[in-house]
Structures are given as C-alpha cells and as structure tokens.
C-alpha atoms as a PDB file:
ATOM      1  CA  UNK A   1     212.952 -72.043  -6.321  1.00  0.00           C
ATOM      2  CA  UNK A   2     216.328 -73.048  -8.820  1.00  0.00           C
ATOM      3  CA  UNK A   3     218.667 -75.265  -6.465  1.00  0.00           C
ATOM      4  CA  UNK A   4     221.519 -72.822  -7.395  1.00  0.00           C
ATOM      5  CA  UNK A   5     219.714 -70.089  -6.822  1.00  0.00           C
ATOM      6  CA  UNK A   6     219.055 -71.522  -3.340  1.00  0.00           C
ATOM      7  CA  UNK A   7     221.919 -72.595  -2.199  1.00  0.00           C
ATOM      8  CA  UNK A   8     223.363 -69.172  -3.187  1.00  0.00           C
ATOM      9  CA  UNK A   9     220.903 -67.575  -0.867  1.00  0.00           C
ATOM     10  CA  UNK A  10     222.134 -70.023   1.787  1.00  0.00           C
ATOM     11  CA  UNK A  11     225.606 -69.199   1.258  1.00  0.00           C
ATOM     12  CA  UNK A  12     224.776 -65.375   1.418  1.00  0.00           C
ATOM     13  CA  UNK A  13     222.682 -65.759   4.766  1.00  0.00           C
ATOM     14  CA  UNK A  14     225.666 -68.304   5.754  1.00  0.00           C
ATOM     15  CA  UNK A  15     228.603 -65.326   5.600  1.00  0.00           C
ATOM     16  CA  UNK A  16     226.695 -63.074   6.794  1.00  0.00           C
ATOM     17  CA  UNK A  17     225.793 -64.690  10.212  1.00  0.00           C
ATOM     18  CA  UNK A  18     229.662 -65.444  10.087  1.00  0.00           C
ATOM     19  CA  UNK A  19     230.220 -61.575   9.285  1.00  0.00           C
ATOM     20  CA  UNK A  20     227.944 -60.977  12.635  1.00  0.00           C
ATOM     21  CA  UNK A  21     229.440 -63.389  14.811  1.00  0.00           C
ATOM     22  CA  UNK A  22     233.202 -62.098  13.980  1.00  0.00           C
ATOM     23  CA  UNK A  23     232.097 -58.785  14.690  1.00  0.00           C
ATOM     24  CA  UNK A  24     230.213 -59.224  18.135  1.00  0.00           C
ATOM     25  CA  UNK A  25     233.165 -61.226  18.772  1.00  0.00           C
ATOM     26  CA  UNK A  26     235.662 -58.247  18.195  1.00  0.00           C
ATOM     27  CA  UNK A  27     233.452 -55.626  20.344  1.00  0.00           C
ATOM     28  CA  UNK A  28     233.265 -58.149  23.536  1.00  0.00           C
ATOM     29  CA  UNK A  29     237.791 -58.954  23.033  1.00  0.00           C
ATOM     30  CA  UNK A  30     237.733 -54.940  22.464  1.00  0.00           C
ATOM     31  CA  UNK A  31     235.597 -54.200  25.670  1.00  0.00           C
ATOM     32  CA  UNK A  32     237.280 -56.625  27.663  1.00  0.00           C
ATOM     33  CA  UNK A  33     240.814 -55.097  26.750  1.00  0.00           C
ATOM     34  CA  UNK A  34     238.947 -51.404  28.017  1.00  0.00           C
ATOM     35  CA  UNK A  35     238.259 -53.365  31.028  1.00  0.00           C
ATOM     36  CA  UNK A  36     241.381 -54.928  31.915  1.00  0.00           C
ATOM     37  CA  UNK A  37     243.085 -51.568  31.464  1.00  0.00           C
ATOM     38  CA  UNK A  38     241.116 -49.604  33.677  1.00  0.00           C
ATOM     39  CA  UNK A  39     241.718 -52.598  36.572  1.00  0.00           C
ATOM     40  CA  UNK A  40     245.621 -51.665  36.150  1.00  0.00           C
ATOM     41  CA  UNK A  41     244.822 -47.834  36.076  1.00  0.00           C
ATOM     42  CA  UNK A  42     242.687 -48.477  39.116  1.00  0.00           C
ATOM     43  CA  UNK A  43     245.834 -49.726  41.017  1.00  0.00           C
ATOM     44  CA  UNK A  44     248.009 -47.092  39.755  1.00  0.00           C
ATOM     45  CA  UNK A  45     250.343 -49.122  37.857  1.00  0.00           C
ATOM     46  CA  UNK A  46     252.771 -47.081  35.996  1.00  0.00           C
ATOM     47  CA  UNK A  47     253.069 -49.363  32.575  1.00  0.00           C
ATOM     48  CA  UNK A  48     249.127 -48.964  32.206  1.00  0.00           C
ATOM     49  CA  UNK A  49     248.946 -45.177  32.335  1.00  0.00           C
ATOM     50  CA  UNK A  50     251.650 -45.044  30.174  1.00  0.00           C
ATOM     51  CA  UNK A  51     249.748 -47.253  27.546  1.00  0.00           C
ATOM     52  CA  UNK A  52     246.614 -44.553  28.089  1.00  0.00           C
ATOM     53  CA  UNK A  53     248.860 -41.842  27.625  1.00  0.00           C
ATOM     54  CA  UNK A  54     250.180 -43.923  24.488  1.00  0.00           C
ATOM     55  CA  UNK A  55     246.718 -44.533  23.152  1.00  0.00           C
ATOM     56  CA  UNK A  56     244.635 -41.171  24.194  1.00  0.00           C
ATOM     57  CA  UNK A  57     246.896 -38.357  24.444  1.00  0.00           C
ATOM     58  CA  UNK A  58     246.771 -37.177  20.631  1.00  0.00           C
ATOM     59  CA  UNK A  59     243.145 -37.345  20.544  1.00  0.00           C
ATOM     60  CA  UNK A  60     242.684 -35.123  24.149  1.00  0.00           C
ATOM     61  CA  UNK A  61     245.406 -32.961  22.607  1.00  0.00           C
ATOM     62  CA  UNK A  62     243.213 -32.563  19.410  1.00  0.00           C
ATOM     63  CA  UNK A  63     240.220 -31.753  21.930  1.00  0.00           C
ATOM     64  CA  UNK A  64     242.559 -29.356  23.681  1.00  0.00           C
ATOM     65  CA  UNK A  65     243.500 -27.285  20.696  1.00  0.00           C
ATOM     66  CA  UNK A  66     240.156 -26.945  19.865  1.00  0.00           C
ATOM     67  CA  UNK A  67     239.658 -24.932  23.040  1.00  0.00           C
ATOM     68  CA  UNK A  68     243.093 -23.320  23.221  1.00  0.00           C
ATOM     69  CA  UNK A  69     244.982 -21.227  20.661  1.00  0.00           C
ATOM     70  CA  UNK A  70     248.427 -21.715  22.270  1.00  0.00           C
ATOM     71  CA  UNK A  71     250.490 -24.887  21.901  1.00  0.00           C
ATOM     72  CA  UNK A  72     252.268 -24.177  25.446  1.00  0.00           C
ATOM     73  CA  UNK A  73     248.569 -23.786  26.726  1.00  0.00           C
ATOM     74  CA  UNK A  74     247.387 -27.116  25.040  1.00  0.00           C
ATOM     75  CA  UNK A  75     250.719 -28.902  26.397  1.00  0.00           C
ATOM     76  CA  UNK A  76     249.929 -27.577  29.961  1.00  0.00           C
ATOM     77  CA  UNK A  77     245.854 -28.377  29.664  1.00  0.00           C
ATOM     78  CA  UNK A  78     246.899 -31.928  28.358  1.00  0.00           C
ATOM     79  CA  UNK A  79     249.522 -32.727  31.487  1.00  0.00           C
ATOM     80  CA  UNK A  80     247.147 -30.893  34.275  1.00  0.00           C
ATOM     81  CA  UNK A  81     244.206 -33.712  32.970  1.00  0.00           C
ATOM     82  CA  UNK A  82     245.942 -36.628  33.024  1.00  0.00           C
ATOM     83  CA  UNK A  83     246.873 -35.306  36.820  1.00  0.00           C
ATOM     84  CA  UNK A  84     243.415 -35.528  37.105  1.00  0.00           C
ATOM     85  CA  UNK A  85     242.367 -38.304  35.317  1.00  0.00           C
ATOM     86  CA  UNK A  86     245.299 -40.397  37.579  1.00  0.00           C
ATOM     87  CA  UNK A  87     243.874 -38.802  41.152  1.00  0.00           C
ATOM     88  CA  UNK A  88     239.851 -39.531  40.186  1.00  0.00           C
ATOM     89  CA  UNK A  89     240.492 -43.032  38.710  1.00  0.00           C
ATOM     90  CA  UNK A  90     238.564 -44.293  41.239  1.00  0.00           C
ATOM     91  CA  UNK A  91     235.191 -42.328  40.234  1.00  0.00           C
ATOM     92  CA  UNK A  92     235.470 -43.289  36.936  1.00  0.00           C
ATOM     93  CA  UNK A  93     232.073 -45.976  36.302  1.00  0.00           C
ATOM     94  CA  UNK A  94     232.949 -48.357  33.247  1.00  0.00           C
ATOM     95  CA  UNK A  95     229.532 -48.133  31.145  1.00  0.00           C
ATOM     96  CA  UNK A  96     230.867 -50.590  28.303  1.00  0.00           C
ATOM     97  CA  UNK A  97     233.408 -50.072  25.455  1.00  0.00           C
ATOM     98  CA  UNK A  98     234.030 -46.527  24.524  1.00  0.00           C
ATOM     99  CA  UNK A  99     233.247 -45.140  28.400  1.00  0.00           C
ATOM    100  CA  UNK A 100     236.905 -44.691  29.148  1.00  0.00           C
ATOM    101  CA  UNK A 101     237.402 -42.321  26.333  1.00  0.00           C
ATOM    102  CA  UNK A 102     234.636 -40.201  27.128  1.00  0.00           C
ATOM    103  CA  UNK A 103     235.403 -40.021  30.820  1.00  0.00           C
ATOM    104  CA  UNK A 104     239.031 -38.531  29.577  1.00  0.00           C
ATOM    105  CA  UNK A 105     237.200 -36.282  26.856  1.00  0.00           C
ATOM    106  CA  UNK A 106     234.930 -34.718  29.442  1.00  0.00           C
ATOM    107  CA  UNK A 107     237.905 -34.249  31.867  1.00  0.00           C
ATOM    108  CA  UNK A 108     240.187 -32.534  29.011  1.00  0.00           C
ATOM    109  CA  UNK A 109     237.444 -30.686  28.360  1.00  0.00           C
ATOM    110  CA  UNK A 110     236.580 -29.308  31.814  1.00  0.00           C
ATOM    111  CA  UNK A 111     240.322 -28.303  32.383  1.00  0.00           C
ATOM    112  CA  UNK A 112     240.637 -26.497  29.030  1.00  0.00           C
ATOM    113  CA  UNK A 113     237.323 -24.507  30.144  1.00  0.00           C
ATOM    114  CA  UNK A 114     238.614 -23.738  33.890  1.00  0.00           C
ATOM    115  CA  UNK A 115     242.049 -22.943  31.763  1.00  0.00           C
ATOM    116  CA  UNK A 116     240.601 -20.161  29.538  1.00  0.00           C
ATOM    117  CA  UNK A 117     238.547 -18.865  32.253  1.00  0.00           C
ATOM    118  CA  UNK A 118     241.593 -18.026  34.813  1.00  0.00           C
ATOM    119  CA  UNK A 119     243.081 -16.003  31.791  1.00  0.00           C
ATOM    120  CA  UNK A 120     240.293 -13.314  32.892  1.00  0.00           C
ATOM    121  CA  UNK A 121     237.293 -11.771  30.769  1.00  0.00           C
ATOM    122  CA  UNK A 122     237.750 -14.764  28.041  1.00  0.00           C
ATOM    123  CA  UNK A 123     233.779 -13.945  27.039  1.00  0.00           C
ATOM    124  CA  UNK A 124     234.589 -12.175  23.335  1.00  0.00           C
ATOM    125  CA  UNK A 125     236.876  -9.594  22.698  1.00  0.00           C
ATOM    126  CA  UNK A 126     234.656  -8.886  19.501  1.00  0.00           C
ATOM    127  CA  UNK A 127     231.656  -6.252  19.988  1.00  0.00           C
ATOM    128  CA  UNK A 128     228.225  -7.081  18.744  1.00  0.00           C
ATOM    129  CA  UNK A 129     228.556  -3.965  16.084  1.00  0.00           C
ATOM    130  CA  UNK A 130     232.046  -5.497  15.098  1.00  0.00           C
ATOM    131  CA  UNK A 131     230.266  -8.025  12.848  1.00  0.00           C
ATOM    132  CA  UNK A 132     227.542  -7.287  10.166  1.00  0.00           C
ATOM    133  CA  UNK A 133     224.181  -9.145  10.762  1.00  0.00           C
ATOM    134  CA  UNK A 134     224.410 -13.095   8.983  1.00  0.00           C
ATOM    135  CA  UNK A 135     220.922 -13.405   6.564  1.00  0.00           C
ATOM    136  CA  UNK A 136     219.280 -16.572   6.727  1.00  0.00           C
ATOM    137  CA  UNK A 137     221.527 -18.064   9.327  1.00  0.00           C
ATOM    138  CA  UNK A 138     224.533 -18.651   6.583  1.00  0.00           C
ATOM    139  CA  UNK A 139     226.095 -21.397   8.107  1.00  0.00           C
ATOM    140  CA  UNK A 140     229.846 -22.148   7.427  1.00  0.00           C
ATOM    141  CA  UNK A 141     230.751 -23.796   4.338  1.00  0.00           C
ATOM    142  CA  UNK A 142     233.235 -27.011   5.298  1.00  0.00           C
ATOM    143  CA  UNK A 143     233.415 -28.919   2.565  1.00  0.00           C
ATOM    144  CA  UNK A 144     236.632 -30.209   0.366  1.00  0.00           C
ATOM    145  CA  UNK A 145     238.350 -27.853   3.112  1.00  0.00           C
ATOM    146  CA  UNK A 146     241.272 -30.174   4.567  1.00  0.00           C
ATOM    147  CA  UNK A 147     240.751 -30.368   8.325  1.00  0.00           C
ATOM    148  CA  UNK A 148     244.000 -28.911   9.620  1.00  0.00           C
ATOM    149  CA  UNK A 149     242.574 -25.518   8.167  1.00  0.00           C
ATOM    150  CA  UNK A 150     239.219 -25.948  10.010  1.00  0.00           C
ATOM    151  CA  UNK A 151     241.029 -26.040  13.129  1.00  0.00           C
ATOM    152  CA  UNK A 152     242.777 -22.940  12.410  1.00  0.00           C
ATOM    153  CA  UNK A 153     239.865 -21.215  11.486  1.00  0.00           C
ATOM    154  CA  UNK A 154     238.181 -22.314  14.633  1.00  0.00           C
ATOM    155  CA  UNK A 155     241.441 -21.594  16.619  1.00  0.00           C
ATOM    156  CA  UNK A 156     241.230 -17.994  15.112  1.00  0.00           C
ATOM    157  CA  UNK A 157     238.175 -17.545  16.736  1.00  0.00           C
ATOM    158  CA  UNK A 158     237.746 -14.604  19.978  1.00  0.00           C
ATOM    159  CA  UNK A 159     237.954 -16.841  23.049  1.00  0.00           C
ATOM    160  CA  UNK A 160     234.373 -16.353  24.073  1.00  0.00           C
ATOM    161  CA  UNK A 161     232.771 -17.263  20.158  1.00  0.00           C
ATOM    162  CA  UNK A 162     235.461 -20.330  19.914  1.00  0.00           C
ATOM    163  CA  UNK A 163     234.409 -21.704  23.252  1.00  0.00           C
ATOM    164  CA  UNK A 164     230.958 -21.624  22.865  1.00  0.00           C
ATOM    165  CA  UNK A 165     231.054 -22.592  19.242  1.00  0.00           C
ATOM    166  CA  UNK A 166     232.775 -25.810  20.559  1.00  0.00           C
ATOM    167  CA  UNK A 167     230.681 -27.110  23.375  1.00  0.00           C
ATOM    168  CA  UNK A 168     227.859 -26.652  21.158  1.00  0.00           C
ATOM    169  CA  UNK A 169     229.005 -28.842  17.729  1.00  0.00           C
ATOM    170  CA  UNK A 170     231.618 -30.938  19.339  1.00  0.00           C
ATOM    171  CA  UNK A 171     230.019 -31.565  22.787  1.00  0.00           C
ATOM    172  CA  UNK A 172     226.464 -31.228  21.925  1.00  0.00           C
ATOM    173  CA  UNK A 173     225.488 -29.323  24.972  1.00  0.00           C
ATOM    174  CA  UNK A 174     222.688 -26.592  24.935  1.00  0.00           C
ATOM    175  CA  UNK A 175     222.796 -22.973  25.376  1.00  0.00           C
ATOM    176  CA  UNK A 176     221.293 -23.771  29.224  1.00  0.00           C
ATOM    177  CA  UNK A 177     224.410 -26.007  29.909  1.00  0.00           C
ATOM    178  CA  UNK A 178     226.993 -23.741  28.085  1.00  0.00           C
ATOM    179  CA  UNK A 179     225.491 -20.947  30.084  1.00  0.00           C
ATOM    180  CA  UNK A 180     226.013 -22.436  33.517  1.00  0.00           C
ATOM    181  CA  UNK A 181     229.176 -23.891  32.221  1.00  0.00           C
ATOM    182  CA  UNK A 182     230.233 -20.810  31.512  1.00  0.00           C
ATOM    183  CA  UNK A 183     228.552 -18.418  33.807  1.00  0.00           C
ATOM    184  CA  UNK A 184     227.074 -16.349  31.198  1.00  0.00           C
ATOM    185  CA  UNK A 185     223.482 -15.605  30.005  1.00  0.00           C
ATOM    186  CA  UNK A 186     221.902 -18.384  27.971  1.00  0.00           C
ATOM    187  CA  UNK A 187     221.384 -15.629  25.000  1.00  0.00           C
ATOM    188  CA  UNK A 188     224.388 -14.481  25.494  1.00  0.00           C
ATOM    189  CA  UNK A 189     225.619 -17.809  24.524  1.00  0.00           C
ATOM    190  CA  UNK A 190     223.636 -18.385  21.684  1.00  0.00           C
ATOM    191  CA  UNK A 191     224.645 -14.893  20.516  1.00  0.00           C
ATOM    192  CA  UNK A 192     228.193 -15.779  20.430  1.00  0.00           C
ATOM    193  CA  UNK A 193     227.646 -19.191  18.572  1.00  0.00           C
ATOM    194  CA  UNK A 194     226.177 -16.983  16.193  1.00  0.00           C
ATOM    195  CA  UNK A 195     228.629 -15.071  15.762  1.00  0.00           C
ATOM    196  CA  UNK A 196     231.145 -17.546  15.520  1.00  0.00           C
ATOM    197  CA  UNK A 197     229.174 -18.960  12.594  1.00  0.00           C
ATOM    198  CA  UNK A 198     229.447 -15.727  10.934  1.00  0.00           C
ATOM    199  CA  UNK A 199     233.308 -15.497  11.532  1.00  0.00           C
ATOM    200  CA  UNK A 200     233.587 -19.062  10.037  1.00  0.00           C
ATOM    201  CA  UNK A 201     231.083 -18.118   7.000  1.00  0.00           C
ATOM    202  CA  UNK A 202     233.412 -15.217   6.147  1.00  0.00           C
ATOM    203  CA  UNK A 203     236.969 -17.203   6.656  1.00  0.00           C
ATOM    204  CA  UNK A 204     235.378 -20.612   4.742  1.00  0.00           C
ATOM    205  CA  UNK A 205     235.089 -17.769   2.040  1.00  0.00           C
ATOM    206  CA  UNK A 206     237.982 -16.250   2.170  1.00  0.00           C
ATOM    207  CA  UNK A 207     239.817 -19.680   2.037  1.00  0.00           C
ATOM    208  CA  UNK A 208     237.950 -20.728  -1.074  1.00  0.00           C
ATOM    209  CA  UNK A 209     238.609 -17.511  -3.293  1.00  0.00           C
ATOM    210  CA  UNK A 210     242.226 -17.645  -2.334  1.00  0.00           C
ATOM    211  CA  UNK A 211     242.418 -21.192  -3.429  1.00  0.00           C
ATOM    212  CA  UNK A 212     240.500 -20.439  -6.424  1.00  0.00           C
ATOM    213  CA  UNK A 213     242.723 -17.595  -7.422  1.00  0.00           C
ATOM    214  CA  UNK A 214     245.599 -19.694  -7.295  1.00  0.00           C
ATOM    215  CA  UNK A 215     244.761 -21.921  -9.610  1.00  0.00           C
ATOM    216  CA  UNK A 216     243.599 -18.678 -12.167  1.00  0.00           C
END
C-alpha cells in the first residue's frame, strides 16, 4: 500500500477512536451529573428541585398540552406532578442516563390522564356518524407543517380522539394498555385513534390549501 495513503488511513482510524473515546466520555460525566442530582432530590434539598424544575418543566409542560387544551389546566397538571414527583422520589429506580426524564414523563402523563378523566364523560364528544369513513387508512399529512400548528391541531381534537391519539404515537402503548388506561373497550380505542387520524387528515388539508391560497 502508498505510505501516504497509509498513514492517512491511520490518521482516519486515529480520530475516530479519539471521536469514540470523547463521546463515551461525555455520556458517563452526563450520567453521573443525572446521578448526583437525583442523590440531592432524594434528600429533598430545595436548590436541586429547583434545578429539575429549571431543566424539565418546559418539556412536561409540552407533554401536558398535548393532553390538555387549557393553559390553566396544563399549569395545574404541571404543579400537581411535580407534587408528586417530590413525595415518590424515593420509588424512583435510576436505570442509567435518560431514566430520570422518563420517570417525570410517565408521571406528567398519568396526572394529565386522571386530570381529563375527573372532568366527566371525556371519551369523544364526536359520534361515529359525525365523521365520513377514511379510505385506505389516509394518514395525516405532517410535513413542512411548523410544529406549533401540529399541536393545535392535535389540541383541537374531542378529548376522547386526542387522548387516545396521544398514548398511542407519543407513548407507544397499545390499544390493550390504552384500554385499561382508560377504562374503555380496546376497539373502542382503536376506533377513536382512527378517528383522530381522520380529523388530522382533514385539518393537515385544510392548513395546506389555506397556505397555498395565500400565496395565489
């Protein structure tokens, strides 16, 4: 093989074991930092739930406004899970880097659910004959739409077909575990994700034609 060509090789294979090294280094200082944090959480101090609340609570609120039309309801779902999040500390099981965040998501989550359902009958407001049948399973159209207006579309949603439609794309759970989550049928739940689909289909289209009219 050409010298040069060699010791470019070497160089390459050089950096990039560098490249590796720098980054496993970064996920261990990043996993210790989750670490340390949740020891000063575990004894309650004040300064370390502040710097969760700092570092999480726009993210849970995005997760609650998913869930929750209402900014007073999203503002009252947000303070109710860090309530919770402070008196079940001690459950939480650090699983590596990344564990701490999904702990809070599933919390936020689980009080936006038990929030919608102590409004009543949140199941769909929308009857099954209210919507025309969806051919071919058209599925919602996101792209080059900014995300802001996704959430409002999704927000827009019946409480019932917005609920379901989120544990199923954001939370990955199945129409089983949304139906015991929600303590529905399990085809009632998949009917309502369908629907929601539908809804989406028809707003994603409505949002594009307006745009393109504008610039007509």
């Amino acid at each position: 093989m050409d010298c040069a060509l060699l010791k470019r090789c070497n160089l390459f294979l050089l950096d990039s074991l560098t490249s590796q090294r720098i980054r496993r280094q970064q996920h261990y200082m990043e996993e210790s930092k989750e670490q340390i944090l949740v020891k000063h959480l575990l004894m309650k101090e004040e300064a370390a739930w502040k710097e969760l609340f700092g570092a999480y609570s726009r993210n849970l609120s995005y997760v609650c406004s998913r869930y929750l039309a209402e900014k007073e309801d999203v503002h009252d779902v947000l303070q109710n899970s860090f309530i919770k999040m402070f008196r079940s500390i001690e459950s939480f099981e650090y699983r590596g880097n990344g564990s701490l965040k999904a702990w809070m998501t599933r919390i936020t989550v689980n009080e936006s659910l038990k929030h919608i359902k102590q409004k009543g009958d949140f199941k769909s407001a929308v009857e099954v004959n209210d919507l025309p049948d969806i051919p071919n399973e058209e599925e919602p159209d996101f792209e080059e739409i900014p995300r802001e207006d996704i959430m409002m579309m999704i927000r827009a949603l019946p409480d019932g077909y917005r609920t379901v439609f989120n544990l199923y794309v954001f939370e990955k759970k199945s129409h089983k575990e949304i139906a015991v989550l929600l303590g529905i049928a399990e085809n009632s739940s998949a009917s309502q994700f369908h629907r929601a689909k539908g809804m989406l289909a028809q707003k994603v289209k409505e949002f594009k034609m307006s745009k393109k009219a504008q610039y007509e």
